[in-house]
Protein backbone atom coordinates (compact mmCIF):
# COMPACT_ATOMS: atom_id res chain seq x y z
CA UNK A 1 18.27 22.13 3.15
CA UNK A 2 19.39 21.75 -0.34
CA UNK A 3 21.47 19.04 -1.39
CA UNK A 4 25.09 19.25 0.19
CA UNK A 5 27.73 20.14 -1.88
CA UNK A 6 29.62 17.85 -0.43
CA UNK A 7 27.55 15.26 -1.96
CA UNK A 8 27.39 17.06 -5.69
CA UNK A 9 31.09 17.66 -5.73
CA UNK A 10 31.54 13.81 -4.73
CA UNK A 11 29.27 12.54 -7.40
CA UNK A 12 30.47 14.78 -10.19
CA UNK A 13 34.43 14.16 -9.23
CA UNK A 14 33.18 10.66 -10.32
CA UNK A 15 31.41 11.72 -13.49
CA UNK A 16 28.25 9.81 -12.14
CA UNK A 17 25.36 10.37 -13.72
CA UNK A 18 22.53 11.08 -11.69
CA UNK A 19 19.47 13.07 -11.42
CA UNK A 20 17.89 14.99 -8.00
CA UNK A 21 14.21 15.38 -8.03
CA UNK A 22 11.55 16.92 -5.17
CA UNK A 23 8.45 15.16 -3.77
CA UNK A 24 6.31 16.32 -0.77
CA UNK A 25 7.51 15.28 2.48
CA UNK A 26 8.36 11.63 3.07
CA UNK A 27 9.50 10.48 6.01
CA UNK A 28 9.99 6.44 5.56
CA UNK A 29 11.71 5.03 2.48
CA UNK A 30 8.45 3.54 1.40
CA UNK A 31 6.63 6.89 1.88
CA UNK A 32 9.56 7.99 -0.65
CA UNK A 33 9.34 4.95 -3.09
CA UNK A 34 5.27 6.05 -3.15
CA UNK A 35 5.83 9.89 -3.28
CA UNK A 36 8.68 9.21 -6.46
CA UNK A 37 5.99 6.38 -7.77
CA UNK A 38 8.81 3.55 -7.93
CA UNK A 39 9.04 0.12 -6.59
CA UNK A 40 10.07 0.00 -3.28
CA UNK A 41 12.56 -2.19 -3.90
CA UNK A 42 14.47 -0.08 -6.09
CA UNK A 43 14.50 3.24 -3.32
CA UNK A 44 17.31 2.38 -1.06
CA UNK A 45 16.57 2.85 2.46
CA UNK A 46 19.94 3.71 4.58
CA UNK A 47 20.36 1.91 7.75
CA UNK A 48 23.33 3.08 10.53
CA UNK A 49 24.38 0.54 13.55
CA UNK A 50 26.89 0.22 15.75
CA UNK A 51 28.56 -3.00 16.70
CA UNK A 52 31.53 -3.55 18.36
CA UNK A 53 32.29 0.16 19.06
CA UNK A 54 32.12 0.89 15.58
CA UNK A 55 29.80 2.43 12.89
CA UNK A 56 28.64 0.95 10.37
CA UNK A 57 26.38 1.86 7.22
CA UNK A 58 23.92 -0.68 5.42
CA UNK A 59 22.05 -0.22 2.32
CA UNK A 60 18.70 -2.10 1.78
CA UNK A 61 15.61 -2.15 -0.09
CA UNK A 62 12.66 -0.20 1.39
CA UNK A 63 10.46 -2.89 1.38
CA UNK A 64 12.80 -5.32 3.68
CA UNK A 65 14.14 -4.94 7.23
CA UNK A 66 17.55 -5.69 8.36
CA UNK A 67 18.02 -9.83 9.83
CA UNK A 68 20.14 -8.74 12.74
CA UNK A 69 21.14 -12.13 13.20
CA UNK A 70 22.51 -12.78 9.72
CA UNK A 71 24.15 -9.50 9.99
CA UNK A 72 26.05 -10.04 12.95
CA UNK A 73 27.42 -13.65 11.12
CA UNK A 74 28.11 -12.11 8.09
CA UNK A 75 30.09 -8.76 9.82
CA UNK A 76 31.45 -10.71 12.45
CA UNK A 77 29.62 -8.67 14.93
CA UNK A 78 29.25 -9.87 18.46
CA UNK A 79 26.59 -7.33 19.29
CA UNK A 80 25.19 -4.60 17.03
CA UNK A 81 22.00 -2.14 17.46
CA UNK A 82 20.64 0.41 15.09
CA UNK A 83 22.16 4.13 16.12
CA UNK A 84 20.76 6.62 18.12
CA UNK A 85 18.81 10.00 17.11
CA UNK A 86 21.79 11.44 18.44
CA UNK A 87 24.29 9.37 16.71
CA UNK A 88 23.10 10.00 13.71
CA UNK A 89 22.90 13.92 14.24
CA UNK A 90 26.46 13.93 15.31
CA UNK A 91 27.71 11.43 11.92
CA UNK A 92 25.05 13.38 10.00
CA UNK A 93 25.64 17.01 10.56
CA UNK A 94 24.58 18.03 6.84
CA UNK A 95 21.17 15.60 7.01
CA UNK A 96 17.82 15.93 7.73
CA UNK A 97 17.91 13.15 10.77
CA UNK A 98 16.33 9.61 8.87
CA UNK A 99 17.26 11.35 5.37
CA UNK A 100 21.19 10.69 5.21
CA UNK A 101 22.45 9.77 2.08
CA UNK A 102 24.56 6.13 1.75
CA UNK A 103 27.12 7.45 0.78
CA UNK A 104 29.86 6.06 3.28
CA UNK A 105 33.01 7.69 1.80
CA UNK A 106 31.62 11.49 2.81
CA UNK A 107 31.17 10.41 6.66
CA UNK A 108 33.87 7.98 6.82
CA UNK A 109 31.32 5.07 7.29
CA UNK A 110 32.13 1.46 5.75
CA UNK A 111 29.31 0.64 3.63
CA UNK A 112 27.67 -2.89 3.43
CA UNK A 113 25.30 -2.88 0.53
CA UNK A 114 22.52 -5.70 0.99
CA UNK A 115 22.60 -8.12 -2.47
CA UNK A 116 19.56 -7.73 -3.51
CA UNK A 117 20.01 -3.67 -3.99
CA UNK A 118 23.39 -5.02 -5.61
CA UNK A 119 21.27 -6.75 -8.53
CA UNK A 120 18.73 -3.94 -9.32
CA UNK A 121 19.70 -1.51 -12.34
CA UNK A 122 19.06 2.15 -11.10
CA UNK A 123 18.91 3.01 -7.53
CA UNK A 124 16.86 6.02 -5.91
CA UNK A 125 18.00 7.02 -2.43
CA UNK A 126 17.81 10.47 0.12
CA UNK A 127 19.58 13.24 -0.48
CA UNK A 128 19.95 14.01 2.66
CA UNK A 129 16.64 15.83 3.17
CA UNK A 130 13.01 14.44 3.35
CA UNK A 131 11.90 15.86 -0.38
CA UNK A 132 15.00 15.25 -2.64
CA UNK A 133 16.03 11.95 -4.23
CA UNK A 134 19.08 10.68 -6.24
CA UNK A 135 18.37 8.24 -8.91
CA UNK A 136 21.35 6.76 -10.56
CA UNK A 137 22.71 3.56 -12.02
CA UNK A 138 23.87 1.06 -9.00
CA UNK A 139 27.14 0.69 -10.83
CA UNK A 140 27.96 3.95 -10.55
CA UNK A 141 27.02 3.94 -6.94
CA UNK A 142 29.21 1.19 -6.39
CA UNK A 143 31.93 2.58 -8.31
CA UNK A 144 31.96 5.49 -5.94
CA UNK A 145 31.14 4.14 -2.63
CA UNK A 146 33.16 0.49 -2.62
CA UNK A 147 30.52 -1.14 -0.58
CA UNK A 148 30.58 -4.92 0.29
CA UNK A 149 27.86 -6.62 -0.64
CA UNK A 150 25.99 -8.69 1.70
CA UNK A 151 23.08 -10.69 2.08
CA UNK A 152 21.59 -8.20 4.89
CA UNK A 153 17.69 -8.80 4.96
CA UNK A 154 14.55 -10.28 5.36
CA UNK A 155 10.56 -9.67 4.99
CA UNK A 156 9.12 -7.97 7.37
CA UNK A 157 7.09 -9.78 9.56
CA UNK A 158 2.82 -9.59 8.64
CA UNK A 159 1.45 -7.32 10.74
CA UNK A 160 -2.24 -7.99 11.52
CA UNK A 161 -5.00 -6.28 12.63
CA UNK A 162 -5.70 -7.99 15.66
């Protein structure tokens, strides 16, 4: 699945510059920030819940998990849970399922994008498939996309091998 046109004609409206490149299949966002050989703080993994019977997009750093708790404070969220499979398909219908790009304004999402992605130069994200990337500048990103930025995350928890 190449990348959508719906995404190039949306970036190039804007007169963002960006650049697409290929990598063998990655599945996770750190599996991409390893295949592209960047930090994975600076590959932004997309994130879709639902909370109060809407949708709602969040942008984070690969290496950092969303703090449900803070996110439901700052959104004003009385419940919220990450979307389905099938969700996702349905909002997604031009993505690889797990390689959407966060780019609310093409799916009619409201992004939220986490601060720390905010502060970081250049972004890299998924195309919408599992082997093409967008890098581009994160002002240009947040020219386009209008996100709010949030404080959305934490480190993950150590995982031991017990």
């Amino acid at each position: 699945m190449p990348l959508s046109e719906r995404l190039r004609s949306l970036l190039d409206s804007h007169h963002a510059e960006y650049t697409v490149t290929l990598h063998p299949l990655a599945y996770t966002a750190r599996e991409v920030a390893t295949a592209e050989h960047l930090p994975a703080a600076e590959v932004a993994k997309t994130v879709v819940i639902f909370g109060d019977g809407e949708y709602h997009l969040l942008v984070v750093p690969a290496n950092k998990v969303v703090d449900f708790t803070e996110l439901r404070s700052v959104l004003g969220l009385s419940q919220a849970r990450l979307a389905t499979e099938t969700e996702l398909a349905r909002l997604f219908p031009d993505s690889e399922l797990g390689a959407m790009p966060p780019i609310g304004p093409l799916y009619g999402l409201p992004v939220y994008l986490d601060s720390t992605v905010a502060a970081i130069p250049t972004l890299a994200f998924n195309a919408g498939t599992h082997r093409e990337v967008i890098h581009m500048k994160t002002a240009d990103f947040r020219e386009i996309v209008q996100p709010m930025v949030v404080s959305l995350v934490r480190e993950p928890a150590m995982r031991h091998g017990w």
